[in-house]
Each structure stands twice: as C-alpha cells, then as structure tokens.
C-alpha atoms as a PDB file:
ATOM      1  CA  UNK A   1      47.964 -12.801 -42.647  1.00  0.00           C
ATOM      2  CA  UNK A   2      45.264 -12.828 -40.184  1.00  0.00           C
ATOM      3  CA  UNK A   3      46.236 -13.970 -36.762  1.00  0.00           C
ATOM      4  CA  UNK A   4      44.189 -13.751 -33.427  1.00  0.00           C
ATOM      5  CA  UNK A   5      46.592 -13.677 -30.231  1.00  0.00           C
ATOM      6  CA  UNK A   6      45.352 -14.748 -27.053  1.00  0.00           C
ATOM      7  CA  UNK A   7      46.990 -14.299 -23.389  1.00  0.00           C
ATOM      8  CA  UNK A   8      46.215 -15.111 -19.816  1.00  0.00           C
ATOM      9  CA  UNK A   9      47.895 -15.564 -16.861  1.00  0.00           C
ATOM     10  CA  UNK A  10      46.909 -18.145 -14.403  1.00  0.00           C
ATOM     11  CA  UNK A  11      47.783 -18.951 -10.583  1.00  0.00           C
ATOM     12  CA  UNK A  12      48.164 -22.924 -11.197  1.00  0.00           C
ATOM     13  CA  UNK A  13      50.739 -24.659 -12.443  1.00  0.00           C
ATOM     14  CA  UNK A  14      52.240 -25.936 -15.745  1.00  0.00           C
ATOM     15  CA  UNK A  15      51.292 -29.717 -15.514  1.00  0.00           C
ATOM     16  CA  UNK A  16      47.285 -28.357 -14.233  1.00  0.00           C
ATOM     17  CA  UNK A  17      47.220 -26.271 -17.790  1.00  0.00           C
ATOM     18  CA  UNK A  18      48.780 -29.066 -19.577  1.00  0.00           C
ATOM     19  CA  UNK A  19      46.686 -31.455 -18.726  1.00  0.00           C
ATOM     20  CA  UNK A  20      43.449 -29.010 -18.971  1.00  0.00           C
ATOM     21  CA  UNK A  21      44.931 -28.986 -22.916  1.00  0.00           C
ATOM     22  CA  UNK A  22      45.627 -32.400 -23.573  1.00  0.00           C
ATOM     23  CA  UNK A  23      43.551 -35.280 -21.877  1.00  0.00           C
ATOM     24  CA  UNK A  24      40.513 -35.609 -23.912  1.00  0.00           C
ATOM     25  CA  UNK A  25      38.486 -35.975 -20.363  1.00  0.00           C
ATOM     26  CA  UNK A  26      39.103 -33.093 -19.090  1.00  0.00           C
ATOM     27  CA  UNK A  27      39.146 -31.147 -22.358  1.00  0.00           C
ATOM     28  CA  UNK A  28      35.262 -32.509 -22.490  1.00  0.00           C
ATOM     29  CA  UNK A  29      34.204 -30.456 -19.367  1.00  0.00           C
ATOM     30  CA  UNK A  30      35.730 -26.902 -20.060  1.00  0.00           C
ATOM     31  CA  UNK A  31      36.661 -27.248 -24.236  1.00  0.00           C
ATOM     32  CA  UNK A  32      35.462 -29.609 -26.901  1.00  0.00           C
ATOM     33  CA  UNK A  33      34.733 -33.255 -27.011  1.00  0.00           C
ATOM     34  CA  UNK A  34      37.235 -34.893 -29.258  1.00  0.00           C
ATOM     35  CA  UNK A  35      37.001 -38.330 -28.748  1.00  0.00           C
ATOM     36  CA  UNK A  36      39.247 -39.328 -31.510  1.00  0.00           C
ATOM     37  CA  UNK A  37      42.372 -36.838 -29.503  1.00  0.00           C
ATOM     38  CA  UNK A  38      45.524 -38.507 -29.642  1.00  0.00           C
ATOM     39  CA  UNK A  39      48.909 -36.667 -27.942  1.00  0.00           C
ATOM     40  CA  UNK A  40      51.140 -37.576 -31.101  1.00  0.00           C
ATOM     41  CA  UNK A  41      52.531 -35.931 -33.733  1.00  0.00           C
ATOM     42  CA  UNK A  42      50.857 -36.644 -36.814  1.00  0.00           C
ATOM     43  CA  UNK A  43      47.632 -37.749 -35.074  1.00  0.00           C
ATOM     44  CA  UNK A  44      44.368 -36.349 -36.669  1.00  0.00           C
ATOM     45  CA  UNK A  45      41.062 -35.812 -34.960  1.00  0.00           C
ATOM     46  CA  UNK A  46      37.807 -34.192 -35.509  1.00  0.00           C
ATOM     47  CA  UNK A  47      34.701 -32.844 -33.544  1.00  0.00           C
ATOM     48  CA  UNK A  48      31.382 -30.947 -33.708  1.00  0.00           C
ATOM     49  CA  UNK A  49      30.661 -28.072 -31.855  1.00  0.00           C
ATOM     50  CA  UNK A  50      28.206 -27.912 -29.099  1.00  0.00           C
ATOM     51  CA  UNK A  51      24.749 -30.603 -28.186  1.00  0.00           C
ATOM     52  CA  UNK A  52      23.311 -29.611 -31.805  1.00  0.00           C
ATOM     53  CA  UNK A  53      26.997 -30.838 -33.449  1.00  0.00           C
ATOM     54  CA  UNK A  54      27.485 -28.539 -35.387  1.00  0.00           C
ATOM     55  CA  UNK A  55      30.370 -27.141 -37.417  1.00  0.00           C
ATOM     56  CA  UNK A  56      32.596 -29.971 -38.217  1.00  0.00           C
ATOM     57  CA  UNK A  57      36.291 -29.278 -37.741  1.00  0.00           C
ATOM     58  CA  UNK A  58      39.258 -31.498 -38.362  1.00  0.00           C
ATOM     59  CA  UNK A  59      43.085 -31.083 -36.973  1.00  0.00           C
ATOM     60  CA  UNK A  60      46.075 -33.346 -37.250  1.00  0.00           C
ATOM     61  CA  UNK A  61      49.323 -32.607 -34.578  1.00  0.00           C
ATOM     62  CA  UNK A  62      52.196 -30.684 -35.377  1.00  0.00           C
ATOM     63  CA  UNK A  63      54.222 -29.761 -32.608  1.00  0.00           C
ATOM     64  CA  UNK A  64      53.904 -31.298 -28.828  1.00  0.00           C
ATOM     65  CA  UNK A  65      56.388 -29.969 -25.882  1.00  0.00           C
ATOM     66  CA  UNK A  66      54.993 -31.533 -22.994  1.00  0.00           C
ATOM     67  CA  UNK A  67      54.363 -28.731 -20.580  1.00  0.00           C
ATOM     68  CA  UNK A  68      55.063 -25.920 -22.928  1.00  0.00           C
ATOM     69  CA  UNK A  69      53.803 -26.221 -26.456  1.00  0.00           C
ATOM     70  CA  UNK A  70      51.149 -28.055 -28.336  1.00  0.00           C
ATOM     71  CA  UNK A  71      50.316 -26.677 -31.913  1.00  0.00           C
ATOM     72  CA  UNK A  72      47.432 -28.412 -34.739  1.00  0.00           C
ATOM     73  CA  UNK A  73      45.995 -27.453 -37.866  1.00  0.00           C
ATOM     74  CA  UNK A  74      42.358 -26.364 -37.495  1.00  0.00           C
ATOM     75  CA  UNK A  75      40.303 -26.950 -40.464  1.00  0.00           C
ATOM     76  CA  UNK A  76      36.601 -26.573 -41.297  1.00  0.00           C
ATOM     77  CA  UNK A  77      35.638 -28.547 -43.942  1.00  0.00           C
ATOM     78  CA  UNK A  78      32.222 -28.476 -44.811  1.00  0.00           C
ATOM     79  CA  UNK A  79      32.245 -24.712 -45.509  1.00  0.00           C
ATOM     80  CA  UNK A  80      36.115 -23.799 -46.426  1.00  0.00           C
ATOM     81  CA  UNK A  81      38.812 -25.020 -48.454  1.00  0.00           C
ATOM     82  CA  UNK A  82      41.016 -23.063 -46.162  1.00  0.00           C
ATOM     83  CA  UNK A  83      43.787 -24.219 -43.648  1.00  0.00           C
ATOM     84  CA  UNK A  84      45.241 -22.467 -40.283  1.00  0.00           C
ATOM     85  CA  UNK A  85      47.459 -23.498 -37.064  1.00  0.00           C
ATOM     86  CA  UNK A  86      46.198 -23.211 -33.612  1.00  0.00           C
ATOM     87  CA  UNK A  87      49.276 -23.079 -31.025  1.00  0.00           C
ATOM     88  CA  UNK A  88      48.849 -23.079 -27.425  1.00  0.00           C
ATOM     89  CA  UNK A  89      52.123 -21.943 -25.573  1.00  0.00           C
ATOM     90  CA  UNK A  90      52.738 -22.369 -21.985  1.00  0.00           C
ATOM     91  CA  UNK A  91      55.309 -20.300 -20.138  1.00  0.00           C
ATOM     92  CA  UNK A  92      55.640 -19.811 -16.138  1.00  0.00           C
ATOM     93  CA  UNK A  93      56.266 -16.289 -15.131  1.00  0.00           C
ATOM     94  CA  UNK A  94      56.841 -15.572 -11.351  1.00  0.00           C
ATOM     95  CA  UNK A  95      55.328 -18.737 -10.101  1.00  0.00           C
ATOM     96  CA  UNK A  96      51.952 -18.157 -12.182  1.00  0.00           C
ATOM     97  CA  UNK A  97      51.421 -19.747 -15.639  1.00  0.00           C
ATOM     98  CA  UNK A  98      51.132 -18.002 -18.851  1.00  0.00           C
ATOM     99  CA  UNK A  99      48.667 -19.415 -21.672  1.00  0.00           C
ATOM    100  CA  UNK A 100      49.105 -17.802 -24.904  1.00  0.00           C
ATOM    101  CA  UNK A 101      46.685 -18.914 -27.869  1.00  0.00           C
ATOM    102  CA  UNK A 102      47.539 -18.325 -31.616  1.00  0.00           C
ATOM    103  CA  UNK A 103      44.966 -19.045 -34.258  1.00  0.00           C
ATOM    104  CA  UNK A 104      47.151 -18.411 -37.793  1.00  0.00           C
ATOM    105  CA  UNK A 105      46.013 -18.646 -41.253  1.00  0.00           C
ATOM    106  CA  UNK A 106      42.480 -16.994 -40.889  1.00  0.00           C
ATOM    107  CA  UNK A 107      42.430 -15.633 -44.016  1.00  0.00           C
ATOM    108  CA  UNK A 108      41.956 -18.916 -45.628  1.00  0.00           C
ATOM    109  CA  UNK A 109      38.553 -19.000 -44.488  1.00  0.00           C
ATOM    110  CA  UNK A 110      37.416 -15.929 -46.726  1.00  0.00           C
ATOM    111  CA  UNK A 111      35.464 -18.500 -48.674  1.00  0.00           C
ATOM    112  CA  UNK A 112      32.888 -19.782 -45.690  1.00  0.00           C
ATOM    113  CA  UNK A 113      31.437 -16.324 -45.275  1.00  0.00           C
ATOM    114  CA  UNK A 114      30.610 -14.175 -42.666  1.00  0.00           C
ATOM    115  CA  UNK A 115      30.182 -16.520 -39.758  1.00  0.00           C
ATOM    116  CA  UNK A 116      34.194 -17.080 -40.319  1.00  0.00           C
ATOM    117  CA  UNK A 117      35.382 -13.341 -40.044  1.00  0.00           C
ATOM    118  CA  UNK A 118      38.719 -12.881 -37.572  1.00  0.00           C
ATOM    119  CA  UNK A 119      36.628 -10.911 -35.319  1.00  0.00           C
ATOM    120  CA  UNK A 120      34.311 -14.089 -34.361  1.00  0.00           C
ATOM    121  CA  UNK A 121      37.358 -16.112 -34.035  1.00  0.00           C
ATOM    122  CA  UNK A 122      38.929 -13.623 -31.711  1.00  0.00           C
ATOM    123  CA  UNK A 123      35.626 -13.545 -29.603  1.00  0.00           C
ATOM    124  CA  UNK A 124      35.636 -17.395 -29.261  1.00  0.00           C
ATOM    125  CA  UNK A 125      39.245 -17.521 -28.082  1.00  0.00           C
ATOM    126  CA  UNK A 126      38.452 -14.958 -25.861  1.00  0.00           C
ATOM    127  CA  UNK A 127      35.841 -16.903 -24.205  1.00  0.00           C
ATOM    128  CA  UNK A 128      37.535 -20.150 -24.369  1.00  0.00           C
ATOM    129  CA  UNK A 129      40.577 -18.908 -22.727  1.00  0.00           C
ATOM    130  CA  UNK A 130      39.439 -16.654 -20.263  1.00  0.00           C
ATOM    131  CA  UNK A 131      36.290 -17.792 -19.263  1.00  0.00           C
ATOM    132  CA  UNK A 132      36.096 -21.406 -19.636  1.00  0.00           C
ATOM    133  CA  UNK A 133      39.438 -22.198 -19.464  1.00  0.00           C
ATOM    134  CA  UNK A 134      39.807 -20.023 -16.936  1.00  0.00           C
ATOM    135  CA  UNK A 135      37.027 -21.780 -15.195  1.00  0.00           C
ATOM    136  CA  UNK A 136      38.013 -25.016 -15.191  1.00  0.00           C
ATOM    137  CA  UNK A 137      41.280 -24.062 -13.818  1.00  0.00           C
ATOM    138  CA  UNK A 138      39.931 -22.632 -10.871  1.00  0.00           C
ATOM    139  CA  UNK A 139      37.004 -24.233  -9.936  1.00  0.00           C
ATOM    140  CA  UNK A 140      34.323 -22.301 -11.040  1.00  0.00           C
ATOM    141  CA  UNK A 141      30.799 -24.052 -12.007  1.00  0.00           C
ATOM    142  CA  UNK A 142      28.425 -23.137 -14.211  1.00  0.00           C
ATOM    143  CA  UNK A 143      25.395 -23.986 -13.083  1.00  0.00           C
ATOM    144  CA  UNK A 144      21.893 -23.840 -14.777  1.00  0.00           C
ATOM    145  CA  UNK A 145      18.731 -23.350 -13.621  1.00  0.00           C
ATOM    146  CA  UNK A 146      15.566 -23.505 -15.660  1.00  0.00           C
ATOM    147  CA  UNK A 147      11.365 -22.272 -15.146  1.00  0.00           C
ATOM    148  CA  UNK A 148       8.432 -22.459 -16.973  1.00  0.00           C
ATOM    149  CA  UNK A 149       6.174 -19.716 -16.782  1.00  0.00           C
ATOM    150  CA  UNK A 150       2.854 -19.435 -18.563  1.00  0.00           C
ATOM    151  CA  UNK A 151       3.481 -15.921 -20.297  1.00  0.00           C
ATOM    152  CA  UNK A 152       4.811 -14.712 -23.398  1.00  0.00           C
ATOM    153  CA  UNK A 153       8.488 -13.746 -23.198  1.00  0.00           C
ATOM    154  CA  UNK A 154       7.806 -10.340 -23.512  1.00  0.00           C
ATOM    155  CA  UNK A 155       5.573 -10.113 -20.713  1.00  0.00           C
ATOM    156  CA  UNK A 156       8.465 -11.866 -18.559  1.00  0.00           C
ATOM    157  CA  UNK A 157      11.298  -9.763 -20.259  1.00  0.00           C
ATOM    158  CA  UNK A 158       9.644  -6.736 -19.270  1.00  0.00           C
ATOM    159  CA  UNK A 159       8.968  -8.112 -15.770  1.00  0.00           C
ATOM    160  CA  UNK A 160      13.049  -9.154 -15.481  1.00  0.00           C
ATOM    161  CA  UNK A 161      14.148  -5.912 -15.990  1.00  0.00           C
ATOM    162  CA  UNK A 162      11.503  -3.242 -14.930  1.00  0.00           C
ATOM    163  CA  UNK A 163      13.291  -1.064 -12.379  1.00  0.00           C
ATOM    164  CA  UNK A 164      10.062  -2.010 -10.036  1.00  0.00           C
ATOM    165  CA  UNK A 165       9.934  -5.672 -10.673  1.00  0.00           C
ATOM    166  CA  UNK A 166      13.405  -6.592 -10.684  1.00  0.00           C
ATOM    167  CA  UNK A 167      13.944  -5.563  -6.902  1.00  0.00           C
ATOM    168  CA  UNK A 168      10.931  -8.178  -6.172  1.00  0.00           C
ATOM    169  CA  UNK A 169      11.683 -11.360  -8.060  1.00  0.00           C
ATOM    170  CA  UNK A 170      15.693 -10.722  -6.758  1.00  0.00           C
ATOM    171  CA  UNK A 171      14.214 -10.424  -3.717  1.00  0.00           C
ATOM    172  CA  UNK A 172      15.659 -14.531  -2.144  1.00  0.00           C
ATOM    173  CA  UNK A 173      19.139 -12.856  -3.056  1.00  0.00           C
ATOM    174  CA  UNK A 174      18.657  -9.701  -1.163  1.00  0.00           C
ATOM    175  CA  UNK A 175      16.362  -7.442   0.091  1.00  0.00           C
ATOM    176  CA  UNK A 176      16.602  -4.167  -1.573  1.00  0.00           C
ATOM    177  CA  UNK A 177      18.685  -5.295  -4.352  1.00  0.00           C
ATOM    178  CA  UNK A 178      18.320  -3.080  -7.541  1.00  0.00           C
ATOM    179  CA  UNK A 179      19.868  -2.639 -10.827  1.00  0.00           C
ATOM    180  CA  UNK A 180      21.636   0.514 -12.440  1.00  0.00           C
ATOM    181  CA  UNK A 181      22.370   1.452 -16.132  1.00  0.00           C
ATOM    182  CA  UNK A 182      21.148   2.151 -19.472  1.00  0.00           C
ATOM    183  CA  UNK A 183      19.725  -1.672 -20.724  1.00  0.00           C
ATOM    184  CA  UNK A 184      21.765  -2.196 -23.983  1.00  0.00           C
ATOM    185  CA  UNK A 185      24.707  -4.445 -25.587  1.00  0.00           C
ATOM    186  CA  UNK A 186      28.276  -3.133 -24.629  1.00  0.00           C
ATOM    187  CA  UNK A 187      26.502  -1.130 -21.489  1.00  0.00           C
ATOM    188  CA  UNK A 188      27.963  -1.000 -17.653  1.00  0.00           C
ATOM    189  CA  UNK A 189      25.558  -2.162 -15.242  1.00  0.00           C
ATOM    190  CA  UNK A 190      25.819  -1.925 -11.548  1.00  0.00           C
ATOM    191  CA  UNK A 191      23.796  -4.521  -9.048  1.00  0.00           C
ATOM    192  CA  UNK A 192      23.451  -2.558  -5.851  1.00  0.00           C
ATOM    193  CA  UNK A 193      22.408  -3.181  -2.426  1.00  0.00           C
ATOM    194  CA  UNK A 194      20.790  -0.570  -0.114  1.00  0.00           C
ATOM    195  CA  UNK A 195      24.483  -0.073   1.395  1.00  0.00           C
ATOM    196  CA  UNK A 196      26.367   0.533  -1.835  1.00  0.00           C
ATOM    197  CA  UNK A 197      27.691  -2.549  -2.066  1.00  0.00           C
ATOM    198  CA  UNK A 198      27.287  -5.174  -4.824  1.00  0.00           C
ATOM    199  CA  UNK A 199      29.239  -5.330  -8.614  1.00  0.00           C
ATOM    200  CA  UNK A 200      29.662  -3.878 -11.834  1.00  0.00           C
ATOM    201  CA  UNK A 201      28.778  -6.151 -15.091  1.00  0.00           C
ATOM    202  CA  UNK A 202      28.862  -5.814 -18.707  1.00  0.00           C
ATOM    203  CA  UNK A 203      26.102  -6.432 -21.448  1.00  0.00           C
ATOM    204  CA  UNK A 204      27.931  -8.570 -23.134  1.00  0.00           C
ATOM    205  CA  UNK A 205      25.452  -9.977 -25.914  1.00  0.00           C
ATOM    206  CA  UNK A 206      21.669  -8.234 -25.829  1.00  0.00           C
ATOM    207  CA  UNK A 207      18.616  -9.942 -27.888  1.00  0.00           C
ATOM    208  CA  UNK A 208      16.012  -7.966 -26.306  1.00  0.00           C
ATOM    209  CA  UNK A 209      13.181 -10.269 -25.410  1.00  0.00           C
ATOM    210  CA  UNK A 210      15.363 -13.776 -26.316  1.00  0.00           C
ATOM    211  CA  UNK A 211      18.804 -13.437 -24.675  1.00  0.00           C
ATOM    212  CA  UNK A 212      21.157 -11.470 -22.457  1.00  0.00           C
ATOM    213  CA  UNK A 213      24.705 -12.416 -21.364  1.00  0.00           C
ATOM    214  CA  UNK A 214      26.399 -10.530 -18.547  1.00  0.00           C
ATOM    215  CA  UNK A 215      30.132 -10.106 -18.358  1.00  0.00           C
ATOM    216  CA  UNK A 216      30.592  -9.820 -14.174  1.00  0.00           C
ATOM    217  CA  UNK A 217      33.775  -7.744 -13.951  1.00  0.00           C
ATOM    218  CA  UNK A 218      34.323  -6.588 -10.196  1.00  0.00           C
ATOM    219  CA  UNK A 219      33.194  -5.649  -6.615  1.00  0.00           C
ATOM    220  CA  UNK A 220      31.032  -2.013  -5.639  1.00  0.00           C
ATOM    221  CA  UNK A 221      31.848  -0.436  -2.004  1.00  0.00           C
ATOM    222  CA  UNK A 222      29.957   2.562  -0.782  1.00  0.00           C
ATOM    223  CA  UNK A 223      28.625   3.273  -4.488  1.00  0.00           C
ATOM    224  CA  UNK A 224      31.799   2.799  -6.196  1.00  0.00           C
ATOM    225  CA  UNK A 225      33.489   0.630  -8.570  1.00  0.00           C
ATOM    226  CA  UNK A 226      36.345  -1.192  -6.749  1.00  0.00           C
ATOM    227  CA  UNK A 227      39.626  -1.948  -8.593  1.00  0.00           C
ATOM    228  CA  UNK A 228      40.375  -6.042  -9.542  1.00  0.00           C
ATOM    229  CA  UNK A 229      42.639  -7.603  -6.729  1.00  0.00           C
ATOM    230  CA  UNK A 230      43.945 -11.192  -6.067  1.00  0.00           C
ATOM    231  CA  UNK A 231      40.308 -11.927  -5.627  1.00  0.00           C
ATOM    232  CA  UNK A 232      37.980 -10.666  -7.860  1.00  0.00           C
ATOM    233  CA  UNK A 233      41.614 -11.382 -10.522  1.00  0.00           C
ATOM    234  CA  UNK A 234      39.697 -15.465 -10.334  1.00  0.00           C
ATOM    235  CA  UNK A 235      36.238 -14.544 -11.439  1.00  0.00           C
ATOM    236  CA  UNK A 236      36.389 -11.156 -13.228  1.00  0.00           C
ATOM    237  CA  UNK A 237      34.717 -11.878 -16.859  1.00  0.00           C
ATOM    238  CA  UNK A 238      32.371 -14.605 -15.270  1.00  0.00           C
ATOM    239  CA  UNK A 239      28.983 -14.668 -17.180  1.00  0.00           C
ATOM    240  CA  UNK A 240      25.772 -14.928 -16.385  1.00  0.00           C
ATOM    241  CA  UNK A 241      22.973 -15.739 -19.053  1.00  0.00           C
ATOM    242  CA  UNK A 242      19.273 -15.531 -19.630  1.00  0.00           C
ATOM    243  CA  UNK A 243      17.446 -17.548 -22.402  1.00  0.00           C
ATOM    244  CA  UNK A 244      13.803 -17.244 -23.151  1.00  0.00           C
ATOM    245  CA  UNK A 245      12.182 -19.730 -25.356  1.00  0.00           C
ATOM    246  CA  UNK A 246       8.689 -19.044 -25.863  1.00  0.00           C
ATOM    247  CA  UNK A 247       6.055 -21.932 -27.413  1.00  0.00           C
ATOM    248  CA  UNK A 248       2.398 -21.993 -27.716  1.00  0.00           C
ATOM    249  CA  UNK A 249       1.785 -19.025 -24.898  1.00  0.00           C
ATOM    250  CA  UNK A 250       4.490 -20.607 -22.080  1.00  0.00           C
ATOM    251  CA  UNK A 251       7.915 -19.575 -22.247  1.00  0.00           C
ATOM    252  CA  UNK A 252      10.963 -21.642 -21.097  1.00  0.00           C
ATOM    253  CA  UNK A 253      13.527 -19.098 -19.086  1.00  0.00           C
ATOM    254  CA  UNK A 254      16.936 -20.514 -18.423  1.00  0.00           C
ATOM    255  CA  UNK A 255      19.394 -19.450 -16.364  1.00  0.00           C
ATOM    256  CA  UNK A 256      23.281 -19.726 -16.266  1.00  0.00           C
ATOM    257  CA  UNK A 257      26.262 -18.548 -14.038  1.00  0.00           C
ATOM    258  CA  UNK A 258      29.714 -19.189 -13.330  1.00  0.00           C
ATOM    259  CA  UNK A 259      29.963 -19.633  -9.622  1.00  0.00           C
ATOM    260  CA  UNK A 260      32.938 -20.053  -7.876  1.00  0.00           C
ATOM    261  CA  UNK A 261      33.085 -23.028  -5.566  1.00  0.00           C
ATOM    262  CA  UNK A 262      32.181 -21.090  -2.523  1.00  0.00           C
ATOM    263  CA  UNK A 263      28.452 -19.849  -3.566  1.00  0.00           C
ATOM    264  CA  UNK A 264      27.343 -23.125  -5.338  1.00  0.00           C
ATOM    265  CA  UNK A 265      25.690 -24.539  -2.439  1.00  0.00           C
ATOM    266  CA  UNK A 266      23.979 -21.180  -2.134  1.00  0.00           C
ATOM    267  CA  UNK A 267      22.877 -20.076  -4.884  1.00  0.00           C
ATOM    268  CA  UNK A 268      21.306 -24.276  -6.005  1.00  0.00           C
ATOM    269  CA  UNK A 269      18.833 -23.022  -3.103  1.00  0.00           C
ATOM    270  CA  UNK A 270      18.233 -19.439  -3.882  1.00  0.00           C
ATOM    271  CA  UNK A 271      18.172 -19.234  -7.349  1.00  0.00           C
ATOM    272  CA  UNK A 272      14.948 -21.542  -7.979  1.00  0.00           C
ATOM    273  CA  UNK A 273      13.594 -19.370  -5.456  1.00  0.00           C
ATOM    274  CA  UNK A 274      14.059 -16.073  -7.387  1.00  0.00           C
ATOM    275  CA  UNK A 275      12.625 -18.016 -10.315  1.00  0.00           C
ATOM    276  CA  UNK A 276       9.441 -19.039  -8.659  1.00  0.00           C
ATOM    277  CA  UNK A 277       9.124 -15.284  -7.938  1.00  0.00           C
ATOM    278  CA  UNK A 278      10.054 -14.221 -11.509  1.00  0.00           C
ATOM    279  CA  UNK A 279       6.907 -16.862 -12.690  1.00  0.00           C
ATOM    280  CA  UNK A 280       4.514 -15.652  -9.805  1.00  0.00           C
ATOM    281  CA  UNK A 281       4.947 -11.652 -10.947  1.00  0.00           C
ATOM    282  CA  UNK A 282       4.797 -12.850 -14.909  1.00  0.00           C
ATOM    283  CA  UNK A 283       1.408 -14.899 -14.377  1.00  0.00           C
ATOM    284  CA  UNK A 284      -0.014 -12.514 -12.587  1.00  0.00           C
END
C-alpha cells in the first residue's frame, strides 16, 4: 500500500489547528475552497483545484474527534476509479501542537497516470502542511507583486540573474546585495550583503526562462550558514516565486513571497521599486 506521512509541529494551539482544518472560511485562505464542507460524519463534498478549477475531487466524512482527528475519503473522479483516506491527526506535545497528515490508498490511482504518482502527492502535502498551513497559522502573507516590461523573457531572465545585474535591480533592498551558487533545481543559494550577512535558499522548482521557486531556509552571519532557532523555526521553507509570461514582445513578471507579518509593510513599498529597476535594466 502506498501511504504518504506528513508531520509538523506547531507553536499554537489545538482549537487554532482545528479550526484552520475544519471551517470552510478559513480553509479558503490557506487550503481549498469547499463550499459544500460539512463537519459530519457521512457528509460529502467536492472542489476544484486552484482559479483555473481544475482537478475535480470528491470526499465524504469518516471519522471527526473534535480537536484531535478528522479523516475523509479523497477521490478523483474524472481520471481514476481509485479510492484513498486522508487523516489529519492532532496531538499536543510539550505545549506545541503536532499535525500529522496521512494520505492512504495511493495505489488506487495507478490508472490516472503519471500526474498521480506517490511522489507528487507527497510533494503537495509537503507544501500544504508546512508551508501554507504553516502560514496561515502564523501569520505569514503571501504577497504578490506584478510588472510589465517590454522585453522578451529571456532578455529579463538573463538580466534577473546575471551576477552584474542582479546587485542593481536588488538594489531598493540593499545596497551591495549579491547572490551566490550554481543556478539550478535542487541548488543552495546564498543572498549576501557586503557584511556577510543575509540567508541561504533552495531552488526548489527551476524552468529556466518561465519559473523559479525558492525554498528560504535560514539566516547567514559573517559568511556562514546559521543553524534554525525559535525564530527562523516560523519561516524556514518560506517561498519565494518568479513567473514570466511573455506575449507579443512584453513579458508579464510576477512576483510572490511569504512574508511574515513584520516585513509586509516593507517590502509593499520596496518591492515595486526593485521591479521598476528590473524593467528599466531589461528595456534598456
């Protein structure tokens, strides 16, 4: 049987997760919109994935512990026959909360191809638990910021990540700032100040020219990569996305970044900034 096991361990409390899991308001912002979500046993619902709505899939309740347990069947209809059990477990562990997500009964999915392999399942969890859930739970935005600049997506790609040009369209962030690493998916990459100060990312996802997604794991000091602590514990995993959408010569770059509550207000008035230097560098 193929299962996908998900953990994470939260500083909030039992009700916060609960409701996070069951109120089909809150589950809008940080999970799925599931109108049709009803806490009873028995009760079936059904949702699309995402603005394009795509993906239909279909659940009906089978276990609910308030506080502790809720478990469904998940179910994708128009592209398997198969069936599986999602179970989301809640368990308090030296005044922190743990959140442990099953997904049971992959297997059945053999007949919806590729797209429906464990390993994607595991990397969705993974995101939806640690990141967004995560997220919500603590505050974190993410924001989106968008340009368009009248050159290709090449000619901007190159321009976002030439060692030269980076330092001047990151310029509004801080002076001096430059990048470190070999450019490819699965890569460390350090974002450095003059000082040595600054923090270490992952490639997470790489579609040279059309996509990157960071994976912001920790601090730097004095050059070097500083272990997680209470702090950094809140954010680490945070991403941070670049889209390019080219059409008819212009290209559409959009920006996105978990934020913790503390740098919204600053980065809503530096990041356009960095933008309008990214388009004045790619136009010219």
């Amino acid at each position: 049987m193929d299962i996908v096991t998900i953990d994470k361990v939260f500083d909030t409390s039992k009700e916060n997760v609960w409701q996070a899991l069951t109120d089909k308001e809150v589950m809008k912002i940080w999970y799925f919109d599931i109108p049709r979500f009803n806490l009873e046993v028995g009760a079936d619902f059904s949702f699309y994935e995402g603005e394009k709505k795509e993906y239909l899939h279909e659940g009906k309740i089978l276990k609910v512990e308030e506080n502790r347990l809720l478990q469904h069947t998940w179910l994708h209809p128009e592209q398997s026959k198969g069936s599986s059990v999602v179970t989301w477990q809640i368990d308090e562990i030296d005044g922190k909360v743990r959140v442990t997500l099953t997904h049971e009964g992959l297997e059945s999915f053999a007949d919806a191809g590729p797209a429906f392999v464990p390993e994607n399942y595991e990397m969705g969890w993974n995101a939806i638990v640690k990141t967004n859930l995560r997220n919500y739970l603590y505050g974190i935005k993410r924001l989106t910021y968008s340009i368009e600049i009248n050159a290709s997506a090449e000619t901007i790609w190159n321009k976002m990540w030439d060692e030269i040009t980076y330092q001047q369209w990151v310029k509004p962030f801080c002076e001096g700032t430059y990048m470190t690493g070999e450019f490819a998916q699965g890569n460390r990459i350090h974002f450095l100040t003059k000082d040595g100060r600054g923090m270490y990312s992952d490639i997470g996802y790489l579609i040279p020219k059309k996509l990157i997604i960071f994976s912001h794991i920790g601090n730097m000091s004095d050059f070097k990569q500083l272990p997680l602590d209470a702090e950094t514990e809140r954010w680490t995993g945070s991403f941070e996305t670049y889209k390019l959408e080219e059409k008819e010569g212009k290209t559409n770059v959009i920006a996105e970044i978990d934020c913790v509550p503390e740098y919204i207000d600053y980065m809503n008035t530096t990041f356009p900034l960095a933008l309008q230097e990214l388009k004045k560098i790619s136009e010219n």
